[in-house]
Protein backbone atom coordinates (compact mmCIF):
# COMPACT_ATOMS: atom_id res chain seq x y z
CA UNK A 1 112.83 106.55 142.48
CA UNK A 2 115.75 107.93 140.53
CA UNK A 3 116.17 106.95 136.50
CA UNK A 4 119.74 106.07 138.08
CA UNK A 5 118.54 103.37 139.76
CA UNK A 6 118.43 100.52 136.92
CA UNK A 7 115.43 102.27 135.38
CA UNK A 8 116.54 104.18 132.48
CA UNK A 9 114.57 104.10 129.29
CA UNK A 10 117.06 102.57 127.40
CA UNK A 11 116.75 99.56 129.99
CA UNK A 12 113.57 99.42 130.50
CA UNK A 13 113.18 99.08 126.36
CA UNK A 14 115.16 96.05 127.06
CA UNK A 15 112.87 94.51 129.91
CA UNK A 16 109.66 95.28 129.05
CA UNK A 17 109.71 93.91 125.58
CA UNK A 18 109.66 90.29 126.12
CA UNK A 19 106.58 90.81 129.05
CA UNK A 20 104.99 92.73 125.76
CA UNK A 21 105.56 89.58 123.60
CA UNK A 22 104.24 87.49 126.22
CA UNK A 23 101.16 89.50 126.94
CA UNK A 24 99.84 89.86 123.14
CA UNK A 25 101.37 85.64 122.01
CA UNK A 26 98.86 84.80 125.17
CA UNK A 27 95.73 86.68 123.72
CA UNK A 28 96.09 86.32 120.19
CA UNK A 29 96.52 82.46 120.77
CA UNK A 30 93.56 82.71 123.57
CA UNK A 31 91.52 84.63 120.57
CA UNK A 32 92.47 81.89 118.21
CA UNK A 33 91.23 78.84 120.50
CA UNK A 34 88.44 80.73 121.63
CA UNK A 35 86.93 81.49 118.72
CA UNK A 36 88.92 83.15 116.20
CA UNK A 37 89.60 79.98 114.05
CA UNK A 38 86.22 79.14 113.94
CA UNK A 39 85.29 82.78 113.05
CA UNK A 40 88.01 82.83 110.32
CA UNK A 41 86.98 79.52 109.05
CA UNK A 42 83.61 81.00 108.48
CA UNK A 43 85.16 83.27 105.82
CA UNK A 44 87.44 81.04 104.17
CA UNK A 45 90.27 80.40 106.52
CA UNK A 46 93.81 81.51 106.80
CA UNK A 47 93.77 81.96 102.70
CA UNK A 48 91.22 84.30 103.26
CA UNK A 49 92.24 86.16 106.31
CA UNK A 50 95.28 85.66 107.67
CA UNK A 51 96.94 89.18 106.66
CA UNK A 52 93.22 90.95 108.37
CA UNK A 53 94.26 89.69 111.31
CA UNK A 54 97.36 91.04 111.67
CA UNK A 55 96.40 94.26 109.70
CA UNK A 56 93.35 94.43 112.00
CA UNK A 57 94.60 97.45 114.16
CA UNK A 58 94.60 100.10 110.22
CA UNK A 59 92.45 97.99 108.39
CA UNK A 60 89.06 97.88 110.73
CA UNK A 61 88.78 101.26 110.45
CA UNK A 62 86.47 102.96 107.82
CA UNK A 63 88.59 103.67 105.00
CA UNK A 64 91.57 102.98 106.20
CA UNK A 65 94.64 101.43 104.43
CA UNK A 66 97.88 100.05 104.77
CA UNK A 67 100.52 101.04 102.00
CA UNK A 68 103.34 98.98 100.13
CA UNK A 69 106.07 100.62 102.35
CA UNK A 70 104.15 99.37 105.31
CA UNK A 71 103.28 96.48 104.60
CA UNK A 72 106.95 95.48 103.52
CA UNK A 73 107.83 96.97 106.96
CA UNK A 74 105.57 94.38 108.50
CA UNK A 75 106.68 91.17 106.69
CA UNK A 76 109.92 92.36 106.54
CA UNK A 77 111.40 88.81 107.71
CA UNK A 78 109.45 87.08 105.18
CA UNK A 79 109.57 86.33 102.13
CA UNK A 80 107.74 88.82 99.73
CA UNK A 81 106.64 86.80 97.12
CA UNK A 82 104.95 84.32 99.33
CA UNK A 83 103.43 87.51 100.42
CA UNK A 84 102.54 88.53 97.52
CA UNK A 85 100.61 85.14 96.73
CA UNK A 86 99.10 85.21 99.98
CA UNK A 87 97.40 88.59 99.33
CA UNK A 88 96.58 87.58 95.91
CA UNK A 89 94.64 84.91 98.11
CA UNK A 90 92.86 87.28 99.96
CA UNK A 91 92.01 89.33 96.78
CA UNK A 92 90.17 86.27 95.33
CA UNK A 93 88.45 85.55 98.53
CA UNK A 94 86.95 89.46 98.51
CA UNK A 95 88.36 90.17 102.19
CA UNK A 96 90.84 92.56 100.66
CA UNK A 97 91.33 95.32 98.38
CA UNK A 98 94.77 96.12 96.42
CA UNK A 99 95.28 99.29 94.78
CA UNK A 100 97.92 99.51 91.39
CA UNK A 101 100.26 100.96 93.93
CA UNK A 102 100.25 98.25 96.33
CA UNK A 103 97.68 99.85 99.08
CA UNK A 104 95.82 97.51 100.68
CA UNK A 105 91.89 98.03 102.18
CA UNK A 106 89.41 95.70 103.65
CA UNK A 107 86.19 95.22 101.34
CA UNK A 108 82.71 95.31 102.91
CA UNK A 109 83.58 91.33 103.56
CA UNK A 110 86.69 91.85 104.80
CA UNK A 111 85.44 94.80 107.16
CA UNK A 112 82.20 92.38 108.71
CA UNK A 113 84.93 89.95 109.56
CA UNK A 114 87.51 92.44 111.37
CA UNK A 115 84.29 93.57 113.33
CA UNK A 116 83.37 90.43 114.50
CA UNK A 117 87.30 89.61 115.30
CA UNK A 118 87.61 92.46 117.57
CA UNK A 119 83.91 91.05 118.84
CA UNK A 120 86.33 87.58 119.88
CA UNK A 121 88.92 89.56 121.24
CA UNK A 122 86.79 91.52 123.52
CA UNK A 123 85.46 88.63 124.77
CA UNK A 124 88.69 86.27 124.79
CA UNK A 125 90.39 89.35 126.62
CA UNK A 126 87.63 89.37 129.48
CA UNK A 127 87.59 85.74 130.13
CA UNK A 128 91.56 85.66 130.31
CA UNK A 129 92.34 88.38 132.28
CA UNK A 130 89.20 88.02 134.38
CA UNK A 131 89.86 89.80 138.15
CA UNK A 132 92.69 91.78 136.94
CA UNK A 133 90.23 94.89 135.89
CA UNK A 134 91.99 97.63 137.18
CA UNK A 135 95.10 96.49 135.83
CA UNK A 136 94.15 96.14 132.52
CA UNK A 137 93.16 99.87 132.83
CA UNK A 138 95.67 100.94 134.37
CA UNK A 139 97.96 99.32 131.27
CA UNK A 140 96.04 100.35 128.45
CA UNK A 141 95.94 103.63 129.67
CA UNK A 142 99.78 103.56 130.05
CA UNK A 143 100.03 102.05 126.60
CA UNK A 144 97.95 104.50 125.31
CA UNK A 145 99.88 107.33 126.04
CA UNK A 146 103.48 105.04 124.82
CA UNK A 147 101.79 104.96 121.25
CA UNK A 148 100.58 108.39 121.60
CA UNK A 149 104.24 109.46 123.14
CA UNK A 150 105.98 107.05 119.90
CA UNK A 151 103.57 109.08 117.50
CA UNK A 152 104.29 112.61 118.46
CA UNK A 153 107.98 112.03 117.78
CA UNK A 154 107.06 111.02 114.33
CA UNK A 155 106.94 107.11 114.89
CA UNK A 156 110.22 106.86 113.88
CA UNK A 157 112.88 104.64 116.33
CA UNK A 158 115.56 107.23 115.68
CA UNK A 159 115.95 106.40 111.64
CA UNK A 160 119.21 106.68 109.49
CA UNK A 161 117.72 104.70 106.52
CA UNK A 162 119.21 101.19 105.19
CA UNK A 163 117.52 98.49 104.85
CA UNK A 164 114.30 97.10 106.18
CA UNK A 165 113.77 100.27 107.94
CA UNK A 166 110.13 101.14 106.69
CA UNK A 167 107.75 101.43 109.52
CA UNK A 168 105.40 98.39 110.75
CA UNK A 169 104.27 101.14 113.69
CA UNK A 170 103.14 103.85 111.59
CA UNK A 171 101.58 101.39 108.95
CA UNK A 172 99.34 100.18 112.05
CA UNK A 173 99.26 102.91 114.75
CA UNK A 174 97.36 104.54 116.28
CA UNK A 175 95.37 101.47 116.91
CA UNK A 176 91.61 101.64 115.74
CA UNK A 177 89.56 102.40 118.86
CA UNK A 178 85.67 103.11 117.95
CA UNK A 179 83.71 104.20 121.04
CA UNK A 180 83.21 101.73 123.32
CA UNK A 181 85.98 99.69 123.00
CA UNK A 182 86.67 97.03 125.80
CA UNK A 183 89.79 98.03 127.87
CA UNK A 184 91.07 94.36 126.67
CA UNK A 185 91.27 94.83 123.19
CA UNK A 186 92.52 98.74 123.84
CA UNK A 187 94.97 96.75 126.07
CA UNK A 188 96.25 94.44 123.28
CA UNK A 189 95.85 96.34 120.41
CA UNK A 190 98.26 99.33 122.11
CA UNK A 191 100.54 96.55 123.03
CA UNK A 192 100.64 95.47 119.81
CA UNK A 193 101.91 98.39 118.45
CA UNK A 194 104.65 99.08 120.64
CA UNK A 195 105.83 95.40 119.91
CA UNK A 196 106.15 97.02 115.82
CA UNK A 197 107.61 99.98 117.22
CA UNK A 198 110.46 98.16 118.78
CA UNK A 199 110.53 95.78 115.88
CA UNK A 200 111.32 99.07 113.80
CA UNK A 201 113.99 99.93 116.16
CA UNK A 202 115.46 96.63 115.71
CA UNK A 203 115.26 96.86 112.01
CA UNK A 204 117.01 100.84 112.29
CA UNK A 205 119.44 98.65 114.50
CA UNK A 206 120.80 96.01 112.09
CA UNK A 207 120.35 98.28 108.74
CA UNK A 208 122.83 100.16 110.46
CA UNK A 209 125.00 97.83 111.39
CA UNK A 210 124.74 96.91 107.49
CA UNK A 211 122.63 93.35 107.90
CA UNK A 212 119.74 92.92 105.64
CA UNK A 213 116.39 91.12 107.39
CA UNK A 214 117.99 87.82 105.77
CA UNK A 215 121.66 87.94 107.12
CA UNK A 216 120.27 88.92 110.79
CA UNK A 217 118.69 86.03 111.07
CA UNK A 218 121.38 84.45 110.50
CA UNK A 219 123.83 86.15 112.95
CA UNK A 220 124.62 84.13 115.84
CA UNK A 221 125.03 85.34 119.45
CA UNK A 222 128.05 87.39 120.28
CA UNK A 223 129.44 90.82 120.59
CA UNK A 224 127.90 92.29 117.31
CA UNK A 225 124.53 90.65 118.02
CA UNK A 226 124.44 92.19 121.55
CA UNK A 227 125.74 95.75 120.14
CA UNK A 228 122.44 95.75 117.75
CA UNK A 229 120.54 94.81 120.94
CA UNK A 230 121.57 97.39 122.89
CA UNK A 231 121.19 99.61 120.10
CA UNK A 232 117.86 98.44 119.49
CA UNK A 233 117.01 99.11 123.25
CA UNK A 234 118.18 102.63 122.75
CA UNK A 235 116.20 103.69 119.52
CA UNK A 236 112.81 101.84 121.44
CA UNK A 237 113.45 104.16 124.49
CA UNK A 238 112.08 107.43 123.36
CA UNK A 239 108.22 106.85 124.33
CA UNK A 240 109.34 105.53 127.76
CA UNK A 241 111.28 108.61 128.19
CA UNK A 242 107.97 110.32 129.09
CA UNK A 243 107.07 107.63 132.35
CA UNK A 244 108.98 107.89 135.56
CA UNK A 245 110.78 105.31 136.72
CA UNK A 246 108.30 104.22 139.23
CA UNK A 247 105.73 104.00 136.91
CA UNK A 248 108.34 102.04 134.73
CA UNK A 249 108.24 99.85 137.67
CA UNK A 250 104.83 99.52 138.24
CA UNK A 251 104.09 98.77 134.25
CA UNK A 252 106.26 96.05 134.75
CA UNK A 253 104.59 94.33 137.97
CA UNK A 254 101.43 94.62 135.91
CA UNK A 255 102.31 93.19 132.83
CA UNK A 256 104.19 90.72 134.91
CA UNK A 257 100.85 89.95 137.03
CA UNK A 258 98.56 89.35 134.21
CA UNK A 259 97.64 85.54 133.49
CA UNK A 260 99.15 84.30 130.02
């Protein structure tokens, strides 16, 4: 199959993102009802661990950290001072650690519950996508070479600077992967990431364009809405670059086949 045939990676950028989206919505929410608000009730609740979670992929891993920069990149469409409060939260609860600079690291507390969430996920992830195996191999191997692909080229969705363009993907990539990991949580975790290396994209997208996270919100649909989409779908096309377009194709029947 020929790259001219519909396939490019600029629009395949554009079709597999919302099958990503689906994918990881379906097994965070399956982690949550199948275990993961009991588990973060246990330590105190969303107060106490709401920002783990969706640190989880840096965080879980021994000594690792997420910066300012990268954690502004990932709450860029919030606001920061109700982030600010919400990791003061976390602070007081002992889950997390925050540096003068703004660095944050799980405590010994924080790190117990981020193993035991990964624990839910493995086992949310196998019940879900029970008799679809091979697929989920097949796709985290594909992601894993995406996020591998989107790191060699410096994790950066083709940057030019403005605002909001910090990057949520290299805060949180490469995904933490100890030995042993189930091919579901490899599966979402790598998925994941590419969903915050197309949100980067989108960020490099609109900054150009000169929006701020606020006023693209805002924007309604139209001509200059679908320019930064396309332009989005052309700064998120670099990793697929490396994939043919039949294995574009087949991605996309397997992401498309997976229950969620």
């Amino acid at each position: 199959m020929s790259d001219s045939v519909g396939l490019a990676p600029h629009r395949f950028a554009a079709l597999i993102a919302p099958a990503v989206d689906r994918v990881c919505v379906a097994a965070v929410q399956a982690g949550q009802d199948g275990g993961g608000a009991e588990l973060s009730q246990r330590y105190g609740g969303q107060a106490a661990t709401g920002f783990l979670v969706e640190l989880r992929t840096r965080l879980t891993e021994p000594g690792g950290t997420v910066d300012g920069p990268g954690f502004a990149a990932v709450t860029r469409y919030r606001d920061p001072a109700a982030c600010r409060r919400a990791v003061d939260r976390h602070v007081a609860y002992g889950m997390v650690h925050r540096r003068p600079d703004g660095t944050l690291a799980a405590t010994e507390r924080g790190a117990a519950f981020l193993a035991e969430l990964y624990q839910v996920h493995a086992e949310v992830a196998e019940e879900l996508w029970a008799g679809h195996e091979e697929r989920v191999l097949r796709l985290a191997a594909t992601a894993g070479h995406l996020v591998a692909a989107a790191l060699a080229s410096g994790g950066d969705p083709v940057s030019d600077g403005g605002p909001g363009c910090g990057s949520a993907f290299t805060a949180l990539a490469p995904p933490y992967e100890p030995d042993g990991t189930p091919a579901g949580v490899l599966l979402l975790n790598r998925l994941s990431a590419l969903r915050h290396h197309r949100a980067d994209a989108h960020a490099h997208a609109w900054g150009a364009a000169g929006h701020t996270a606020a006023s693209i919100v805002e924007l309604p649909d139209g001509p200059q809405r679908r320019a930064i989409e396309l332009e989005t779908d052309r700064r998120a096309a670099g990793p697929y670059a490396t994939l043919t377009a039949a294995q574009r194709l087949d991605t996309l029947a397997d992401l498309a086949a997976l229950p969620g």
